[in-house]
PDB file of N, CA and C in Angstrom:
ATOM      1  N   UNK A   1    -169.991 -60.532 -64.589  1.00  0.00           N
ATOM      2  CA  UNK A   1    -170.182 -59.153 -64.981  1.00  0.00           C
ATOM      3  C   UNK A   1    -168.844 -58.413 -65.021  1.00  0.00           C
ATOM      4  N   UNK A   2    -168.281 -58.937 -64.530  1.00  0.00           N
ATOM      5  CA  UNK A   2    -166.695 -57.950 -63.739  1.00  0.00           C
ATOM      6  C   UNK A   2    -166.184 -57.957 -64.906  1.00  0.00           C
ATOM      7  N   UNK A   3    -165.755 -59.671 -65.639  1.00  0.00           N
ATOM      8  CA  UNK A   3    -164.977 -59.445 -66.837  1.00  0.00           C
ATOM      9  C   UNK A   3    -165.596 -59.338 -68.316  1.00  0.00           C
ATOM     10  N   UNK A   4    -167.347 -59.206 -68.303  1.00  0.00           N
ATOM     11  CA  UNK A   4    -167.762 -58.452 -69.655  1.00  0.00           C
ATOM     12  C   UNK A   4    -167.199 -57.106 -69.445  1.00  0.00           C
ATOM     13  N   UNK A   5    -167.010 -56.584 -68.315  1.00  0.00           N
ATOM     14  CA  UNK A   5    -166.575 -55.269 -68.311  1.00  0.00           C
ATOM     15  C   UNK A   5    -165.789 -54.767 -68.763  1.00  0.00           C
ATOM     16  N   UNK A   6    -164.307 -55.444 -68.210  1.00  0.00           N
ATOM     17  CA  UNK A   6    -163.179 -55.279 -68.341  1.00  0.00           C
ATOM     18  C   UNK A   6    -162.714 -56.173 -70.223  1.00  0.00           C
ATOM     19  N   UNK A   7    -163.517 -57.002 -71.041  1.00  0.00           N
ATOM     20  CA  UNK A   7    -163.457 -56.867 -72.073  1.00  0.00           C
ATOM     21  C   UNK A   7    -163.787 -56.080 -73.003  1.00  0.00           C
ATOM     22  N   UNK A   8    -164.991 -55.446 -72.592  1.00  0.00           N
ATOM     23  CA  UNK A   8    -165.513 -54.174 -73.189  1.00  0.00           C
ATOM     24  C   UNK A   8    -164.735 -52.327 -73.082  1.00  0.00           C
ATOM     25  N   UNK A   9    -164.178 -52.585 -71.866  1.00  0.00           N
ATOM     26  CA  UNK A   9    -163.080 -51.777 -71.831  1.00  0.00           C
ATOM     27  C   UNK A   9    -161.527 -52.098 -71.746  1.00  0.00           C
ATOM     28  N   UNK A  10    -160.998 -52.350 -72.870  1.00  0.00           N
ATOM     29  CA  UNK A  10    -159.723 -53.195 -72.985  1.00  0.00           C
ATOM     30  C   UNK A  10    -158.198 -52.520 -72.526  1.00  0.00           C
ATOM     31  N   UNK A  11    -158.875 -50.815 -73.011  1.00  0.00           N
ATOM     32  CA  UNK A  11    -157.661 -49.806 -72.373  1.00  0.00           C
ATOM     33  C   UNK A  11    -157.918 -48.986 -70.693  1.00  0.00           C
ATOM     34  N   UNK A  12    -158.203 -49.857 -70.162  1.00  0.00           N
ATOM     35  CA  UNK A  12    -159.234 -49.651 -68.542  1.00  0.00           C
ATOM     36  C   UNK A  12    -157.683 -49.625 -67.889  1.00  0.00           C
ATOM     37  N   UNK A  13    -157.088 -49.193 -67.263  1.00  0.00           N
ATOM     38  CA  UNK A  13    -155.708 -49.171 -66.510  1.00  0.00           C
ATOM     39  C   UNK A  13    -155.793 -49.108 -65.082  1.00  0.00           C
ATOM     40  N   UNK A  14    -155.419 -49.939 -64.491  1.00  0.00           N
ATOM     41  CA  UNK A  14    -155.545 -50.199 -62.688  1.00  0.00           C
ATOM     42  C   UNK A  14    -154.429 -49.701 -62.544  1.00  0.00           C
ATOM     43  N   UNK A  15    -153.299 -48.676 -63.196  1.00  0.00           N
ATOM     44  CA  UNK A  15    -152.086 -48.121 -62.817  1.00  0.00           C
ATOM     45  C   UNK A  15    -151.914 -46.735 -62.506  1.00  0.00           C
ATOM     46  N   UNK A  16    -153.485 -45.968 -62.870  1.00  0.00           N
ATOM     47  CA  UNK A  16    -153.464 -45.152 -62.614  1.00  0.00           C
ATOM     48  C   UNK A  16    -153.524 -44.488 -61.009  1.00  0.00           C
ATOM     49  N   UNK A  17    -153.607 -42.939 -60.940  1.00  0.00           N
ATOM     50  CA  UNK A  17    -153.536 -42.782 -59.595  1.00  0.00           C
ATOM     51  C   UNK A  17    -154.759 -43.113 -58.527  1.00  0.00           C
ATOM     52  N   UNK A  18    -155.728 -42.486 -59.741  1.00  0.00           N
ATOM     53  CA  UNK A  18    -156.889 -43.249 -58.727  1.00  0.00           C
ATOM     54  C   UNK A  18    -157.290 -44.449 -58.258  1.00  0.00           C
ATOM     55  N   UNK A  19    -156.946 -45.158 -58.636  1.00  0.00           N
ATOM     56  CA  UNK A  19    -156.507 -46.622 -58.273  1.00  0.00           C
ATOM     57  C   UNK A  19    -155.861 -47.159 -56.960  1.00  0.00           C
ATOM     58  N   UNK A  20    -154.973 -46.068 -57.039  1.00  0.00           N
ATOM     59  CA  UNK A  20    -153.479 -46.031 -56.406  1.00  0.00           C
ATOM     60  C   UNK A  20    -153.770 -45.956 -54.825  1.00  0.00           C
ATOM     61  N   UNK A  21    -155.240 -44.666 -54.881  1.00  0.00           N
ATOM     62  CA  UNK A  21    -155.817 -44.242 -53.481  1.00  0.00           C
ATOM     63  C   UNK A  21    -156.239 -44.894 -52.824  1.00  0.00           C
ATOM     64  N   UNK A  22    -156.717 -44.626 -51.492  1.00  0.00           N
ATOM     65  CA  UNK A  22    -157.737 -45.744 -50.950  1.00  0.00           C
ATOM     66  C   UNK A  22    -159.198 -44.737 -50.744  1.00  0.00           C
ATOM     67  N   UNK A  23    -160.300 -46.249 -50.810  1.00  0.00           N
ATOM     68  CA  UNK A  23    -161.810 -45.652 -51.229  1.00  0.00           C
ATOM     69  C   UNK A  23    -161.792 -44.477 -50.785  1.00  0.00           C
ATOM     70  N   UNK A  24    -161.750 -43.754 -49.135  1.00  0.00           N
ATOM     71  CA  UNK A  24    -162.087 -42.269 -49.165  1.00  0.00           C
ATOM     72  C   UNK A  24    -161.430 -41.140 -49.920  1.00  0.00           C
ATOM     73  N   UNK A  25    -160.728 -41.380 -49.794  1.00  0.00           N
ATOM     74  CA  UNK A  25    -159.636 -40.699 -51.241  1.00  0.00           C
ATOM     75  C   UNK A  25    -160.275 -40.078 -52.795  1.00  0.00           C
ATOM     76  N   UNK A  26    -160.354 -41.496 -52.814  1.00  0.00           N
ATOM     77  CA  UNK A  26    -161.291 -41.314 -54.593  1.00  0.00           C
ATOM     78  C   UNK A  26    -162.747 -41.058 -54.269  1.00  0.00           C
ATOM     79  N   UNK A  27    -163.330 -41.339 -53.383  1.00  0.00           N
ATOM     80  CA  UNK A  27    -164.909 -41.034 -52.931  1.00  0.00           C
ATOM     81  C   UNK A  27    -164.811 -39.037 -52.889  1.00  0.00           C
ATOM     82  N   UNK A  28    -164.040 -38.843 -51.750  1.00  0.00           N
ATOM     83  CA  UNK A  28    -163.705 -37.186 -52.001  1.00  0.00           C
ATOM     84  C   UNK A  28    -163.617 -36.531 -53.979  1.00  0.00           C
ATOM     85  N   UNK A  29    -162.474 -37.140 -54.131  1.00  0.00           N
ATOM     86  CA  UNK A  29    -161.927 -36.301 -55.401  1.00  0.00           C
ATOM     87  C   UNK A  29    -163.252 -36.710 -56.842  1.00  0.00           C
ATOM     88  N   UNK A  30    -163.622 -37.686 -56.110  1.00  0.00           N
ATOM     89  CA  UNK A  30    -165.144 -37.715 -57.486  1.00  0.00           C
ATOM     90  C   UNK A  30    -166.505 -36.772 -56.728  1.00  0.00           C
ATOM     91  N   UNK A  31    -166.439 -36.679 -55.423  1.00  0.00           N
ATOM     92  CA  UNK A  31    -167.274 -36.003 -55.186  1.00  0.00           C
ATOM     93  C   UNK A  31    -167.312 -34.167 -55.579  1.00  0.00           C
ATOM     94  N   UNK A  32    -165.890 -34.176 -55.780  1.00  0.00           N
ATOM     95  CA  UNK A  32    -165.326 -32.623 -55.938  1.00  0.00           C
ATOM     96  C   UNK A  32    -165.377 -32.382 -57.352  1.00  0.00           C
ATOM     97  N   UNK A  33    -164.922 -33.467 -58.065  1.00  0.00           N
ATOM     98  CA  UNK A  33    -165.195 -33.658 -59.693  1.00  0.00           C
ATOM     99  C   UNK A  33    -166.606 -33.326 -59.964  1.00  0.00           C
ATOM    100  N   UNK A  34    -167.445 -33.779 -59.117  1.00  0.00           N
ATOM    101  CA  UNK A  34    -169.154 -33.755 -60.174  1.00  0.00           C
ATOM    102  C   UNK A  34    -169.809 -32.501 -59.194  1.00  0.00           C
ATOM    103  N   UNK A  35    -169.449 -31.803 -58.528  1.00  0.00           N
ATOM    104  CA  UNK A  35    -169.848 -30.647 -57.704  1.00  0.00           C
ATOM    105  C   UNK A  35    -170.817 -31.131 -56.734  1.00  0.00           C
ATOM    106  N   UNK A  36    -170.633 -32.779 -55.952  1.00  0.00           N
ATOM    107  CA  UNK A  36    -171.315 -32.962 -55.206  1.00  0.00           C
ATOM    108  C   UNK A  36    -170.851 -32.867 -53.824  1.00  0.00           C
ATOM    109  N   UNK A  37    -170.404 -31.445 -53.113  1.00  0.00           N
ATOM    110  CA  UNK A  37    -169.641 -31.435 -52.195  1.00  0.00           C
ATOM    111  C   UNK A  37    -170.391 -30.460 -51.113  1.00  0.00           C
ATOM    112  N   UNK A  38    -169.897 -30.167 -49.982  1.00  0.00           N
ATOM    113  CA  UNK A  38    -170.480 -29.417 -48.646  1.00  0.00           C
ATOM    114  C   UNK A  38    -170.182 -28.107 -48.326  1.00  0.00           C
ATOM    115  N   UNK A  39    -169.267 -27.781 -50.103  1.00  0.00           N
ATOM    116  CA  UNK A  39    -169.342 -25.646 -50.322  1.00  0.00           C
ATOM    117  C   UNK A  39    -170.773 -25.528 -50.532  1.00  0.00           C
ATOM    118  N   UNK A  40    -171.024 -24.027 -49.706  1.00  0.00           N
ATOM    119  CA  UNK A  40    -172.244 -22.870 -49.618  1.00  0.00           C
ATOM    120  C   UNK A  40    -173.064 -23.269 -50.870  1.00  0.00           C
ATOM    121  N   UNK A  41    -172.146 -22.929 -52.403  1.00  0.00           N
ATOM    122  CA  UNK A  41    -172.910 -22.840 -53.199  1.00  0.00           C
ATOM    123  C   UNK A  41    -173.510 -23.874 -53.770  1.00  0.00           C
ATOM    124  N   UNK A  42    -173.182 -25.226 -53.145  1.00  0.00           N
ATOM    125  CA  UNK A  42    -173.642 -26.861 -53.743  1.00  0.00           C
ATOM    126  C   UNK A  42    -175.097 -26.824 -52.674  1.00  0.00           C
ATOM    127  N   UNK A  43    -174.486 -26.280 -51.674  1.00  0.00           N
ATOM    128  CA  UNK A  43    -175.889 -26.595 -50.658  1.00  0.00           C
ATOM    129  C   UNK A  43    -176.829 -25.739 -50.784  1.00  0.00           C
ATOM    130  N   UNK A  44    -176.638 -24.194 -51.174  1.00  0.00           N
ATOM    131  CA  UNK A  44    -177.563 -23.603 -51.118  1.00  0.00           C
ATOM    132  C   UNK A  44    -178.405 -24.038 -53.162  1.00  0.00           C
ATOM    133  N   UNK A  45    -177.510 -23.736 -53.856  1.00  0.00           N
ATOM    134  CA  UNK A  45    -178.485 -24.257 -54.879  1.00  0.00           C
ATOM    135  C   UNK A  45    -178.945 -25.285 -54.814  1.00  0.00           C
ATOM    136  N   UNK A  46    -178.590 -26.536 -54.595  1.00  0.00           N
ATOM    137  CA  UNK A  46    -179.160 -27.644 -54.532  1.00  0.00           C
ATOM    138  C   UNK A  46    -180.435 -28.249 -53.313  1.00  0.00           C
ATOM    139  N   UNK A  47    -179.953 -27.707 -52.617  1.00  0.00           N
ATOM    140  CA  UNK A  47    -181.002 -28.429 -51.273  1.00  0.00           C
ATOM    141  C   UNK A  47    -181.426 -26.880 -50.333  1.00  0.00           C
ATOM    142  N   UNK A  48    -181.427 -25.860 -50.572  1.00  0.00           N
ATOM    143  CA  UNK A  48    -181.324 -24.296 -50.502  1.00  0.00           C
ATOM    144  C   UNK A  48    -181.490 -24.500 -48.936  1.00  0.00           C
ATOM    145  N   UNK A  49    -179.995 -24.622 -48.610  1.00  0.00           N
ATOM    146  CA  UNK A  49    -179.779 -24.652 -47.138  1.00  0.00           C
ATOM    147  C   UNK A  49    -178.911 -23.278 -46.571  1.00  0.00           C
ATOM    148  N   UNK A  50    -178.958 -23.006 -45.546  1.00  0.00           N
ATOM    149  CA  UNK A  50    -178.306 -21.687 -45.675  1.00  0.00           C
ATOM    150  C   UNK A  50    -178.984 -20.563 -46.440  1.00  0.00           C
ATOM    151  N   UNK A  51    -178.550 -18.761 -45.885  1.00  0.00           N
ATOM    152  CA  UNK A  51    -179.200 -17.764 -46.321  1.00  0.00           C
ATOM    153  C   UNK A  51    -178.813 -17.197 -47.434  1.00  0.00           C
ATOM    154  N   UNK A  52    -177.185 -17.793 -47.497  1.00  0.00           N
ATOM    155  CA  UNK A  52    -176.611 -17.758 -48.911  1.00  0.00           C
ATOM    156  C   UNK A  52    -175.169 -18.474 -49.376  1.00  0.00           C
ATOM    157  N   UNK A  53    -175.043 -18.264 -50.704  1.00  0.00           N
ATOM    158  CA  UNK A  53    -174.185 -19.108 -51.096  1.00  0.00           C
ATOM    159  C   UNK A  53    -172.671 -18.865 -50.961  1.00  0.00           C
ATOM    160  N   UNK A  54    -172.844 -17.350 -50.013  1.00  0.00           N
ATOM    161  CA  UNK A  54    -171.428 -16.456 -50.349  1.00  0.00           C
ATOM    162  C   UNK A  54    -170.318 -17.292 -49.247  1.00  0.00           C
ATOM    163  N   UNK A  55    -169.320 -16.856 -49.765  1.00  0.00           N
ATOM    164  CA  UNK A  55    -168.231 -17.672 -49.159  1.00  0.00           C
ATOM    165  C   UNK A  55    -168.154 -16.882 -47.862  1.00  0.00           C
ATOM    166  N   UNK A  56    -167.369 -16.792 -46.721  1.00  0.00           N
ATOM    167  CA  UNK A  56    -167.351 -16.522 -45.382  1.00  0.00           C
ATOM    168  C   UNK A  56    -166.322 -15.000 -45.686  1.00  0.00           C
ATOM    169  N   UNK A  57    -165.604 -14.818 -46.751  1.00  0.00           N
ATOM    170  CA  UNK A  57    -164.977 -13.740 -47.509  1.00  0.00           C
ATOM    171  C   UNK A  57    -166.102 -13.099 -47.889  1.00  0.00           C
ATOM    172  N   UNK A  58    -166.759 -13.223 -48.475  1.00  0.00           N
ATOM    173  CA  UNK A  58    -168.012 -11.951 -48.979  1.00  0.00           C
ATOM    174  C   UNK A  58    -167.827 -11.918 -50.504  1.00  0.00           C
ATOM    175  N   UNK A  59    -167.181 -12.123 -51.270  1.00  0.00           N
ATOM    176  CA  UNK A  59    -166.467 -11.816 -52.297  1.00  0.00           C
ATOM    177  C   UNK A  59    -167.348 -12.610 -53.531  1.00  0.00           C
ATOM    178  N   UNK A  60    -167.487 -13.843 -53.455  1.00  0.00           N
ATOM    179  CA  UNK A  60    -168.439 -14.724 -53.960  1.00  0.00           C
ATOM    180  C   UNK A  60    -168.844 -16.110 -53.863  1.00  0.00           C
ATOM    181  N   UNK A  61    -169.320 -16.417 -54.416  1.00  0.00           N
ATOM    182  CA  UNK A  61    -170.380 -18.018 -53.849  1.00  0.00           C
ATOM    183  C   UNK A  61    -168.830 -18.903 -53.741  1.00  0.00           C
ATOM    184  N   UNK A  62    -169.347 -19.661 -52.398  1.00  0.00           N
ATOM    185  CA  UNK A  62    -168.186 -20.525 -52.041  1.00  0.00           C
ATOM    186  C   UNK A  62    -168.128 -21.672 -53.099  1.00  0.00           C
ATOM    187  N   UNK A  63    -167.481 -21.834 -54.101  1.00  0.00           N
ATOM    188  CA  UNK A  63    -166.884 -23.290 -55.040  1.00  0.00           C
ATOM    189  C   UNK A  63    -165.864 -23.283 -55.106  1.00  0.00           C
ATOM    190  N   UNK A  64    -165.324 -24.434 -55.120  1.00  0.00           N
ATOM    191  CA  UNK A  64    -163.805 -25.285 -55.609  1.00  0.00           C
ATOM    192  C   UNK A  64    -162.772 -23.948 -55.963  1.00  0.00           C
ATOM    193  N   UNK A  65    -163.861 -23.546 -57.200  1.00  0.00           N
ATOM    194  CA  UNK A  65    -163.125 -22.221 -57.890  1.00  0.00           C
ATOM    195  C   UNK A  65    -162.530 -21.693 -57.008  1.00  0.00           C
ATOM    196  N   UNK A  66    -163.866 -20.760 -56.079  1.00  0.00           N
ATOM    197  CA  UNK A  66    -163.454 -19.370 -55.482  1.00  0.00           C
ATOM    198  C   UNK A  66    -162.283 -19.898 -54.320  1.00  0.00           C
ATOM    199  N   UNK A  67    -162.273 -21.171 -53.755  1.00  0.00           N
ATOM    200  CA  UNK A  67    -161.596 -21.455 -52.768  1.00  0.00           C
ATOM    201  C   UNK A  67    -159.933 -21.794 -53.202  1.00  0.00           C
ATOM    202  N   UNK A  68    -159.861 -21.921 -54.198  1.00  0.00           N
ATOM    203  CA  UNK A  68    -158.211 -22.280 -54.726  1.00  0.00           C
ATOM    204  C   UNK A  68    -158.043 -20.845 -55.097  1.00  0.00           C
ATOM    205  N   UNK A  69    -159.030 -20.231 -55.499  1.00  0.00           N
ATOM    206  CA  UNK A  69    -158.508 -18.579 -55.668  1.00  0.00           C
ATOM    207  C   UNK A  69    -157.939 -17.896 -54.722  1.00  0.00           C
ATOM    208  N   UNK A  70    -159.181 -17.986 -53.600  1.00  0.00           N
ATOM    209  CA  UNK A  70    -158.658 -17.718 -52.223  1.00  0.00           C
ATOM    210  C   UNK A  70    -157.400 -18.108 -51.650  1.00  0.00           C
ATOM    211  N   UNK A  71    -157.081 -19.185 -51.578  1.00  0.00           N
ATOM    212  CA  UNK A  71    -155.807 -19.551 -50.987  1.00  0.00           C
ATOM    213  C   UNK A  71    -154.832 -19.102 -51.823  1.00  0.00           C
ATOM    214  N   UNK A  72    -154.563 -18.983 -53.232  1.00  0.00           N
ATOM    215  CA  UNK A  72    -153.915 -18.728 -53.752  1.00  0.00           C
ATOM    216  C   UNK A  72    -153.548 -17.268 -53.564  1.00  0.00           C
ATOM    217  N   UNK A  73    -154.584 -16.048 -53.248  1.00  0.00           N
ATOM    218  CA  UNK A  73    -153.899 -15.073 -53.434  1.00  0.00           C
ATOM    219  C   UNK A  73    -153.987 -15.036 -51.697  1.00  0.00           C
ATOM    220  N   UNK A  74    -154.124 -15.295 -51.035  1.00  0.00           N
ATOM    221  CA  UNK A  74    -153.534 -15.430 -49.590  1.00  0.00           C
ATOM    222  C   UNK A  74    -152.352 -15.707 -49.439  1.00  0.00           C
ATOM    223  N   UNK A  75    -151.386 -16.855 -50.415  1.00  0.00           N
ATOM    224  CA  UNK A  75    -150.237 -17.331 -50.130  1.00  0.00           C
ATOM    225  C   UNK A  75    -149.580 -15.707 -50.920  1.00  0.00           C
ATOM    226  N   UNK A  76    -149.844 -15.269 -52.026  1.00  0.00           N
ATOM    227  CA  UNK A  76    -149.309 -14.707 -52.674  1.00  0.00           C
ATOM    228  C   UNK A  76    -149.104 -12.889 -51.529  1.00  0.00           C
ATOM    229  N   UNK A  77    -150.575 -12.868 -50.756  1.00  0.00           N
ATOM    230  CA  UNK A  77    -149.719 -12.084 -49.906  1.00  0.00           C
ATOM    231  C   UNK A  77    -149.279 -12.063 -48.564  1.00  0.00           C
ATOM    232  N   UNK A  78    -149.223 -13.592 -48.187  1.00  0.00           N
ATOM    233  CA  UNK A  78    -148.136 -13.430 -47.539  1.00  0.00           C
ATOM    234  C   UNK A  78    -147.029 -13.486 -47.613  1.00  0.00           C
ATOM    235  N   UNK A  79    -146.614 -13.399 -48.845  1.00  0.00           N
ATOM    236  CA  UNK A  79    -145.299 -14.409 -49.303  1.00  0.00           C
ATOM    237  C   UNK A  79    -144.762 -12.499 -49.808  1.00  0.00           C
ATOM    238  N   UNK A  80    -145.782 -12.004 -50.387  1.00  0.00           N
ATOM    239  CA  UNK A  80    -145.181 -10.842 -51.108  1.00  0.00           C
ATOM    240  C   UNK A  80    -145.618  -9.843 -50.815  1.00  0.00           C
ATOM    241  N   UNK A  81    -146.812  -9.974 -49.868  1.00  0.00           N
ATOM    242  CA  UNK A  81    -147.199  -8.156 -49.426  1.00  0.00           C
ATOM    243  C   UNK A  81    -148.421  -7.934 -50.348  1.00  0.00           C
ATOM    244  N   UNK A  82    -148.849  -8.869 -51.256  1.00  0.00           N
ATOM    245  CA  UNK A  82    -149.757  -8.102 -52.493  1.00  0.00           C
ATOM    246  C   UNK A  82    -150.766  -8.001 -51.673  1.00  0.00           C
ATOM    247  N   UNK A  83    -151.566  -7.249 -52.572  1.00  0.00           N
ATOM    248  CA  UNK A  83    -153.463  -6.707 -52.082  1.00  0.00           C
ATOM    249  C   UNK A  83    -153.764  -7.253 -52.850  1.00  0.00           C
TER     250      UNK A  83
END
C-alpha cells in the first residue's frame, strides 16, 4: 500500500518541514490547522462545554485568531505604550 501511494503521489516531498518534526509536533499543528483544538470556541460549539465561548479577555470567542491578536497587541503595548 505504502508504495501505490507514493506512486500515485510522485511530487509527495519528505523534505519538507513537517516531516522534519516529531509526531507531537505535527499532531498539534494539524490539530490547529482543522480547528480541532481545546480554545473555548472549538469546545463550546462543538461538544457545548463551558457557559461560553468568550476568551478569558471578554472581547471575543477564544480562536487561533483572537489569540495571535491578543498577543500581538499585548507585545505592541508593551513594547510601545499603545491602547
Amino acid at each position: 500500500m505504502k508504495e501505490r501511494w507514493k506512486t500515485r503521489h510522485p511530487h509527495h516531498s519528505t523534505q519538507d518541514g513537517i516531516h522534519q518534526m516529531e509526531r507531537k509536533g505535527q499532531t498539534s499543528l494539524f490539530r490547529l490547522r482543522n480547528d480541532q483544538n481545546r480554545l473555548k470556541a472549538h469546545l463550546y460549539k462543538t461538544y457545548n462545554i463551558g457557559h461560553t465561548d468568550l476568551c478569558s479577555c471578554g472581547e471575543a470567542a477564544e480562536t487561533l485568531e483572537h489569540k495571535e491578536t491578543a498577543r500581538i497587541k499585548e507585545c505592541l503595548n508593551s513594547r510601545f505604550g499603545a491602547s
